[in-house]
Protein backbone atom coordinates (compact mmCIF):
# COMPACT_ATOMS: atom_id res chain seq x y z
CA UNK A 1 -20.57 6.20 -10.93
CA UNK A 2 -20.22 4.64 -14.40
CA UNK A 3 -16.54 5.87 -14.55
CA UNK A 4 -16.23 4.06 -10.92
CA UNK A 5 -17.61 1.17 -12.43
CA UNK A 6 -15.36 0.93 -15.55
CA UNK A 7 -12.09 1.42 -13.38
CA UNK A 8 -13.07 -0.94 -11.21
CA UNK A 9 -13.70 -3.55 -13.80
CA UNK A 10 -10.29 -2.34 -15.42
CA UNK A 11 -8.42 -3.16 -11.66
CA UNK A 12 -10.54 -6.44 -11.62
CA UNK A 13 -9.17 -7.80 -15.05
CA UNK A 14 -5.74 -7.02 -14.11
CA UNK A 15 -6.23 -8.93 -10.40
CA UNK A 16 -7.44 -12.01 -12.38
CA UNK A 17 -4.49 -11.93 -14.51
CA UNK A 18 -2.10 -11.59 -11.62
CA UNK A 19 -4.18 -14.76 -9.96
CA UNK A 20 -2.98 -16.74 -13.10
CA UNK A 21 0.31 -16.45 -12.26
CA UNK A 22 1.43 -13.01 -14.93
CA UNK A 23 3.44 -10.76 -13.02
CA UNK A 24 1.74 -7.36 -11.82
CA UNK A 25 4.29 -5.28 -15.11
CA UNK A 26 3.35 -8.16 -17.48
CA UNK A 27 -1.01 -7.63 -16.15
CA UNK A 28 -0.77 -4.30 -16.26
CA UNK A 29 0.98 -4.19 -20.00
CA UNK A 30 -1.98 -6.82 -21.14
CA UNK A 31 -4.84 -5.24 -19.28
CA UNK A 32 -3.73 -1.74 -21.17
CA UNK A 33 -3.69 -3.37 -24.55
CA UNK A 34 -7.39 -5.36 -24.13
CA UNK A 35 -8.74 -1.78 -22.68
CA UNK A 36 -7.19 0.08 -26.14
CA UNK A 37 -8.62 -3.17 -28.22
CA UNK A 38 -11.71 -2.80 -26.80
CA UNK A 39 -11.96 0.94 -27.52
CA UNK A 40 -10.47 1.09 -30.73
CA UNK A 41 -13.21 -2.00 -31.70
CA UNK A 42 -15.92 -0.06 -30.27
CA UNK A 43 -15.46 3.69 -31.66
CA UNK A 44 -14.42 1.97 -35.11
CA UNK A 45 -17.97 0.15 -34.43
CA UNK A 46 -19.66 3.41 -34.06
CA UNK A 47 -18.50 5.21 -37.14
CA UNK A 48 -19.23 1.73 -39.12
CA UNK A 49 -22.79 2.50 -37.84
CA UNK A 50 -22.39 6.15 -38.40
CA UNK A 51 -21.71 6.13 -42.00
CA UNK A 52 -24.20 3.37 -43.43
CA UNK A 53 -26.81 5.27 -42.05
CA UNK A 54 -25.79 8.81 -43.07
CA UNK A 55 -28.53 9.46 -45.66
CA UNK A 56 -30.52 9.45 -42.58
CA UNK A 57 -28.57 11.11 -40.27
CA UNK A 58 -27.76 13.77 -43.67
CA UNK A 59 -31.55 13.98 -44.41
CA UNK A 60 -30.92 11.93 -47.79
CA UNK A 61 -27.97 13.70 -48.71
CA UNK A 62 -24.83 11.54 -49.42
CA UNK A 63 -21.38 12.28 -48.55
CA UNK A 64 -18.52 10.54 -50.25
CA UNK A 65 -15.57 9.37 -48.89
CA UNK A 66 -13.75 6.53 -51.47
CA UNK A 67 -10.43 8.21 -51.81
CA UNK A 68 -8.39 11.00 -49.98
CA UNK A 69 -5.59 12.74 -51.34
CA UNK A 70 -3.15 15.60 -50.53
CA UNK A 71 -4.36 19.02 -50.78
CA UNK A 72 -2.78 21.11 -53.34
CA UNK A 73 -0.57 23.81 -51.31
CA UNK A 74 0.37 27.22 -53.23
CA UNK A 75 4.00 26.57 -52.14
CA UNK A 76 3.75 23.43 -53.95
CA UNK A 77 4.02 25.22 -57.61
CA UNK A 78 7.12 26.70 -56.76
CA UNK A 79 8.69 23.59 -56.04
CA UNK A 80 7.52 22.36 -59.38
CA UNK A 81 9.26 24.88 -61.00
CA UNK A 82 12.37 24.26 -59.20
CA UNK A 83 11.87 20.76 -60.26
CA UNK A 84 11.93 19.35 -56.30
CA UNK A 85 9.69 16.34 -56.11
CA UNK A 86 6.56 16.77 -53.93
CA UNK A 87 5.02 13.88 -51.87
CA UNK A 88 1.61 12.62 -53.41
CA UNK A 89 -0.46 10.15 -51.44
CA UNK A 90 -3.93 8.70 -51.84
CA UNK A 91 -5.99 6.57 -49.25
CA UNK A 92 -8.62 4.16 -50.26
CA UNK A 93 -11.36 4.56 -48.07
CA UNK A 94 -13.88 2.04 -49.72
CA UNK A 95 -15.25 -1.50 -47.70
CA UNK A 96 -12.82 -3.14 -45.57
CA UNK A 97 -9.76 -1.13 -46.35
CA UNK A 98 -11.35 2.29 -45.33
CA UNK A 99 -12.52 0.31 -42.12
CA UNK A 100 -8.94 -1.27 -41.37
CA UNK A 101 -7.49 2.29 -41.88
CA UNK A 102 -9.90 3.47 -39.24
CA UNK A 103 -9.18 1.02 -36.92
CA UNK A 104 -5.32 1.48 -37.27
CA UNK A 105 -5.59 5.26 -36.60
CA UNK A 106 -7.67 4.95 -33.73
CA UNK A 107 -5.90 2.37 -31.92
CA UNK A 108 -2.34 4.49 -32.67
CA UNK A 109 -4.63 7.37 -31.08
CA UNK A 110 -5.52 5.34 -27.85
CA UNK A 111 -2.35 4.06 -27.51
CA UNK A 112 -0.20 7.16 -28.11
CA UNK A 113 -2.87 8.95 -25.07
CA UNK A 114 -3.10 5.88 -22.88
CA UNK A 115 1.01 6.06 -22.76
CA UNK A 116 0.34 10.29 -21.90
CA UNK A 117 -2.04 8.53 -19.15
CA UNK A 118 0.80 6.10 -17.58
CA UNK A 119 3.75 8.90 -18.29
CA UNK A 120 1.67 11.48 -15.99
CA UNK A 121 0.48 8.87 -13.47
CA UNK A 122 2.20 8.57 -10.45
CA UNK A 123 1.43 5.47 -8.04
CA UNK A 124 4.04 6.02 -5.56
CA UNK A 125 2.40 5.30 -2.28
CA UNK A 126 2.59 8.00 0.34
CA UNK A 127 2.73 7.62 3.89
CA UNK A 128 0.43 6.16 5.74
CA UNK A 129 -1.52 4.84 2.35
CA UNK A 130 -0.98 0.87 3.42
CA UNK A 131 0.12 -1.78 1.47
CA UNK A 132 3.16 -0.34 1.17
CA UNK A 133 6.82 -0.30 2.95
CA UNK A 134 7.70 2.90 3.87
CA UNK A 135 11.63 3.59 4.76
CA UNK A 136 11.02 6.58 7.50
CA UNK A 137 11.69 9.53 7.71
CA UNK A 138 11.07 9.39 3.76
CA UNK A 139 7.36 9.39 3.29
CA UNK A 140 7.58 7.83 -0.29
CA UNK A 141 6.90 4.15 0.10
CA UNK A 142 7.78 0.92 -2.24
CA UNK A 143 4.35 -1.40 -2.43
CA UNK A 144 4.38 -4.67 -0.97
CA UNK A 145 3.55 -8.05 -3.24
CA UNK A 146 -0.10 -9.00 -2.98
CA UNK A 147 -0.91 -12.15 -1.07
CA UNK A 148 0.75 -15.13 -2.57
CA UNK A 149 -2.28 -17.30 -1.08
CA UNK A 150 -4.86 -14.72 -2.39
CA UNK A 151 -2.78 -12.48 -5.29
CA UNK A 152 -6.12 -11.15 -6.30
CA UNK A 153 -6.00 -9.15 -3.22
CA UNK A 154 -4.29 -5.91 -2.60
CA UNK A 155 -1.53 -6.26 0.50
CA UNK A 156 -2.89 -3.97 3.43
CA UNK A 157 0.51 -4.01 5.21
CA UNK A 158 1.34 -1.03 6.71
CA UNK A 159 5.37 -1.88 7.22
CA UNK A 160 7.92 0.96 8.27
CA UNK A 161 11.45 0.16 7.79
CA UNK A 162 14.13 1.62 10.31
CA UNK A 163 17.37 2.15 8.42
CA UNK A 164 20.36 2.61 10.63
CA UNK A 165 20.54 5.85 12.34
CA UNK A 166 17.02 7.51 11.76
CA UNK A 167 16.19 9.54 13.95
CA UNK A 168 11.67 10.31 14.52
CA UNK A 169 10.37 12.54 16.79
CA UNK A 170 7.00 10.99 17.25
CA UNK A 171 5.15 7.78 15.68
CA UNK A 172 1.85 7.69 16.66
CA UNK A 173 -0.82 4.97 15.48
CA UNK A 174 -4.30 5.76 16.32
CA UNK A 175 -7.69 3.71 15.94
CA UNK A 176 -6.21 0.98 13.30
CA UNK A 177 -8.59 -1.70 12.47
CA UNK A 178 -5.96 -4.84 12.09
CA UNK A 179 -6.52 -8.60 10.84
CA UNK A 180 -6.65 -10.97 8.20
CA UNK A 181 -7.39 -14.57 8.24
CA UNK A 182 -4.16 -16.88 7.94
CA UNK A 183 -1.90 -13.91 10.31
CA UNK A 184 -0.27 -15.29 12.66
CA UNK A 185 1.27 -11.50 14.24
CA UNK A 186 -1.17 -8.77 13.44
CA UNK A 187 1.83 -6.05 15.02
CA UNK A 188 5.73 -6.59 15.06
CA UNK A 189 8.81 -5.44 15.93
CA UNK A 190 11.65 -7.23 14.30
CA UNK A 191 14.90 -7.09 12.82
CA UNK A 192 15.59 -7.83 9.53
CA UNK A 193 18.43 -10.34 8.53
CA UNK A 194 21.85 -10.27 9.66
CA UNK A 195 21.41 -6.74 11.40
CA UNK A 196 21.71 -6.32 15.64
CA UNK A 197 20.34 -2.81 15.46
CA UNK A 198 17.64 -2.07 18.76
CA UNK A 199 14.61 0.52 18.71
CA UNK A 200 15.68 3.47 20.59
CA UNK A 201 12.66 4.71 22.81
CA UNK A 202 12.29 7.61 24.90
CA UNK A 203 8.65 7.28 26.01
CA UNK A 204 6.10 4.29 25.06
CA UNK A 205 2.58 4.48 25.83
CA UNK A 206 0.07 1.91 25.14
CA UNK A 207 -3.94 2.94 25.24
CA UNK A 208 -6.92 1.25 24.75
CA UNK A 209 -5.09 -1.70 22.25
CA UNK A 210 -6.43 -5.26 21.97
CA UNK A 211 -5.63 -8.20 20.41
CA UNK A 212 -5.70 -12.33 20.96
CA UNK A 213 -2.10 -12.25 22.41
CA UNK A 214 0.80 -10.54 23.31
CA UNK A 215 4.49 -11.73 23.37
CA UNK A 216 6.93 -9.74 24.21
CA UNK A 217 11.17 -10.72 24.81
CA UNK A 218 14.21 -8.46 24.49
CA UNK A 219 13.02 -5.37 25.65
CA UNK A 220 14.77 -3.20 28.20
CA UNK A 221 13.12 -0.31 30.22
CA UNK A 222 14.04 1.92 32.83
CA UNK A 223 10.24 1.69 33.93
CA UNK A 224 7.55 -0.69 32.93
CA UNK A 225 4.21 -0.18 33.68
CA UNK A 226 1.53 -3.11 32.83
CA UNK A 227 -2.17 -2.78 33.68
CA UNK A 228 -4.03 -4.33 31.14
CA UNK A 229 -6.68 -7.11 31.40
CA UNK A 230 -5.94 -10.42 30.20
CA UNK A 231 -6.84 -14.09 29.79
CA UNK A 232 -4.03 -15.44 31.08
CA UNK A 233 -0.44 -13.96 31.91
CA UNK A 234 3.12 -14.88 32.42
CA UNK A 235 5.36 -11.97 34.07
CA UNK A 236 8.67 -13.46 34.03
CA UNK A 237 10.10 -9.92 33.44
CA UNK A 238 13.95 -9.72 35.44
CA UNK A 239 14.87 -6.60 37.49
CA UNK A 240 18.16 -5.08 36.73
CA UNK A 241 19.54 -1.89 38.59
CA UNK A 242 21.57 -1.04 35.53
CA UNK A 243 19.18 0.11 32.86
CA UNK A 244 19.61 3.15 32.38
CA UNK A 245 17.08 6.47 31.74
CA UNK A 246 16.48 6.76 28.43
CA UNK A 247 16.50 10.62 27.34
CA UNK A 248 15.47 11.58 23.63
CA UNK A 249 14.90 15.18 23.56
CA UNK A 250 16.87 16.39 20.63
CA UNK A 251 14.17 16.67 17.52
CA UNK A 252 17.11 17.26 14.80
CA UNK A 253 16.81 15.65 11.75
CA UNK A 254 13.39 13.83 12.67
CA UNK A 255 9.51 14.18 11.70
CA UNK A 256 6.45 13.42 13.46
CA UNK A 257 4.34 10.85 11.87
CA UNK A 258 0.50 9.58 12.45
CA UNK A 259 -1.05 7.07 10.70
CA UNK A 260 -4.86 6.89 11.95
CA UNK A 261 -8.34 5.81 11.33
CA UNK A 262 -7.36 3.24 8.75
CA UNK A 263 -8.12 -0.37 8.04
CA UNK A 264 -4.82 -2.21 7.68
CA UNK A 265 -3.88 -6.18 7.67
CA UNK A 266 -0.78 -5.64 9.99
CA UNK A 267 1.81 -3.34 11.14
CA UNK A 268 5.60 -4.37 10.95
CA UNK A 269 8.31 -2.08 12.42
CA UNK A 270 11.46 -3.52 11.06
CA UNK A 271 14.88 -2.16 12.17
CA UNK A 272 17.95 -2.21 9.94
CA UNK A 273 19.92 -0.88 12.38
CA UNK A 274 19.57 1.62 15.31
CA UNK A 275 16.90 3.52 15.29
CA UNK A 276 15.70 6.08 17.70
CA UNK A 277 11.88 7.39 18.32
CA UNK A 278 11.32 9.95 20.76
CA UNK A 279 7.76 9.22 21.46
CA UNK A 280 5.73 6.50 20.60
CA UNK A 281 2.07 6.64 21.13
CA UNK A 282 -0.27 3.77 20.36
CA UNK A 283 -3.87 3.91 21.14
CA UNK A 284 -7.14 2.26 20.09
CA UNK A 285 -5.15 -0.58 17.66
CA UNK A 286 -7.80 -3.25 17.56
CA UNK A 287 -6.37 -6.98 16.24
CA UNK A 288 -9.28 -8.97 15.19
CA UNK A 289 -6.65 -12.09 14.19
CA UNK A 290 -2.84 -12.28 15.01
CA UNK A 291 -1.63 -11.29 18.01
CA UNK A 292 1.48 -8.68 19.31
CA UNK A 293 5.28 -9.82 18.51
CA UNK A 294 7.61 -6.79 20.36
CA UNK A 295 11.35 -7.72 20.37
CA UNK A 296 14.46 -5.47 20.47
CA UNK A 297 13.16 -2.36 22.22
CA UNK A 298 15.41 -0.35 24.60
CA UNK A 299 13.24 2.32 26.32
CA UNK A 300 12.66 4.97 29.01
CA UNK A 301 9.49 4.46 29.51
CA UNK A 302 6.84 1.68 28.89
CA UNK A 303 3.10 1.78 30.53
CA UNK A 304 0.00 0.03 28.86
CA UNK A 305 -3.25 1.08 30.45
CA UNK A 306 -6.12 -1.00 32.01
CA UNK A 307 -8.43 -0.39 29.06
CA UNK A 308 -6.37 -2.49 26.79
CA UNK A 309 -7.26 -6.19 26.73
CA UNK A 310 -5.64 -9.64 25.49
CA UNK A 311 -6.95 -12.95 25.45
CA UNK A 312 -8.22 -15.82 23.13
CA UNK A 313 -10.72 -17.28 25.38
CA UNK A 314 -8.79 -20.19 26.35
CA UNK A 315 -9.40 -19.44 29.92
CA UNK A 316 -6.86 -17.61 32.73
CA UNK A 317 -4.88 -20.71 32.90
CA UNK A 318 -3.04 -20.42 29.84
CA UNK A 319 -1.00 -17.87 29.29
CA UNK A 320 -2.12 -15.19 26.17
CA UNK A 321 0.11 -11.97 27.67
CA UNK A 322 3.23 -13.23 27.89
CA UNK A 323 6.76 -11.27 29.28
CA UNK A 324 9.67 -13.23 29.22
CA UNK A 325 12.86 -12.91 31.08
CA UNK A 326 14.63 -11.42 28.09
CA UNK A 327 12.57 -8.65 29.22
CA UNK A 328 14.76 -6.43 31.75
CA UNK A 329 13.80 -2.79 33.71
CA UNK A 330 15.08 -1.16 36.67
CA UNK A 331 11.21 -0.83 38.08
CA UNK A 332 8.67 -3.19 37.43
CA UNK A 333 5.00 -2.20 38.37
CA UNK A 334 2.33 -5.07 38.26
CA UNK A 335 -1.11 -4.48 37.43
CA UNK A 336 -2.08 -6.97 35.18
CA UNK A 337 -5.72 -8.33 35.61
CA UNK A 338 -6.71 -11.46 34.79
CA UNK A 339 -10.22 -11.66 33.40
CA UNK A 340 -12.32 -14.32 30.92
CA UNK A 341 -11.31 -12.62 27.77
CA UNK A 342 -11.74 -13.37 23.97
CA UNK A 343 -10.93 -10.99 21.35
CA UNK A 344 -12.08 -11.24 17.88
């Protein structure tokens, strides 16, 4: 618990430097140099204590210490005789140079072992650790900038980038605690600038989700299949005979990925290109703040199930589950309830 309690303090000293404004290389560089300070200070402190009192400790015996010098080697006569010099050193050990030497030898000591630390420390995140982007199928993620309202806190992001062409078997998100005050979206799909890429779907199934509000445009579906209760809903969805099926069978060069049981401050899909998923299966994702943001999907199948609920308690009057017309599939089925909900 102790060594809990000192890392923690260590991670809390370089959050309050990265609230002043230093950058999280420049915090990190500063908060290593006040830990080795500190250390070097205190052991130096503790042999300062050690030595005055070594009569004690020594049972009134003394030990003296004033100078150090080489020790004579046998090998070193023979390189008198060959008349080779021979280095010959002698430290002064006495009052405040003896405690100055100490201090400089144990502070090169810290520091040579803290850099041992850093060189054998690897940070990378790994999927689905959050707070990072991660750029799928590669499970090595890049972490996301802290909060630039709140830098003192760590980003809980959980953002998966789509590059062009990927290719995932299944993505499945199960019971994800999501929210943080000041969201406006607590799960998107998006695009990321100047691409046109879509999200390739074979089957999408939606289970148990909630959240304040749900927006969804530019989706096509062969089949879409809405039962969930809300406070509110506009179905402007438009039926058009020529989606097609969509059929992703083919599992070559993709993975299977689950992120689960987590506590995250929003999901991001963002596609920089075409991507395709072969199943995606999201169940029990509870918003607290934001609401749903699903653009640019092209799927076979969509259905959301009656457990799942949307509303902000602004009565069934308004609007909080919202399809627009952007939103096109071959076969449209209705069930959408509308019931006095707020989610928080």
């Amino acid at each position: 618990m102790q060594i809990l309690a000192i890392g923690g303090a260590i991670q809390s000293l370089q959050n309050w430097m990265i609230a002043l404004g230093a950058s999280e290389l420049l915090a990190f560089i500063l908060t290593a140099a006040v830990c080795v300070a500190g250390a070097t200070v205190i052991t130096v402190g503790l042999m300062v204590v050690l030595w005055r009192n070594r009569k004690a400790l020594l049972r009134d015996r003394d030990l003296k210490l004033a100078r150090f010098s080489s020790p004579r080697l046998p090998g070193i006569s023979v390189l008198n005789a060959l008349r080779i010099p021979t280095p010959k050193f002698k430290v002064d050990l006495s009052g405040f140079r003896g405690i100055g030497m100490a201090l400089g030898v144990v502070a090169g000591g810290f520091a040579l072992a803290f850099t041992f630390v850093i060189a054998g420390t690897d940070d990378t995140p790994v999927w689905p650790e959050v707070g990072a982007a991660y750029p799928l199928p590669v499970v090595h993620g890049v972490k996301l900038e802290p909060d630039p309202e709140n830098p003192a806190d760590q980003n809980q992001t959980l953002q998966i980038n789509l590059a062009a062409g990927v290719r995932l078997n299944t993505l499945t998100l199960n019971n994800l605690d999501l929210g943080k005050a000041g969201l406006t979206d607590c799960i998107t799909i998006q695009r990321t600038t100047n691409t046109t890429g879509w999200l390739y779907v074979d089957t999408w199934s939606m289970t148990g989700v909630s959240a304040s509000s749900l927006s969804m445009e530019n989706v096509e579906s062969a089949s879409l299949i809405l039962s969930a209760q809300t406070d509110g809903h506009a179905l402007d969805a438009t039926i058009d005979s020529t989606i097609t099926e969509m059929n992703i069978e083919s599992s070559r060069g993709s993975g299977d990925f689950l992120a689960e049981n987590s506590v995250v401050d929003r999901v991001i899909i963002e596609l920089h290109g075409d991507a395709t998923i072969g199943v995606m299966a999201w169940s029990d994702l509870d918003c607290s703040v934001g609401g749903w943001n699903i653009d640019y999907v092209k799927a076979g199948v969509i259905t959301m199930d009656n457990t799942s609920k949307f509303g902000d308690g602004d009565g069934i009057n308004l609007a909080d589950f919202v399809v627009s017309s952007t939103v096109k599939a071959r076969t449209i089925t209705d069930n959408l309830v509308d019931v006095p909900i707020t989610v928080k």
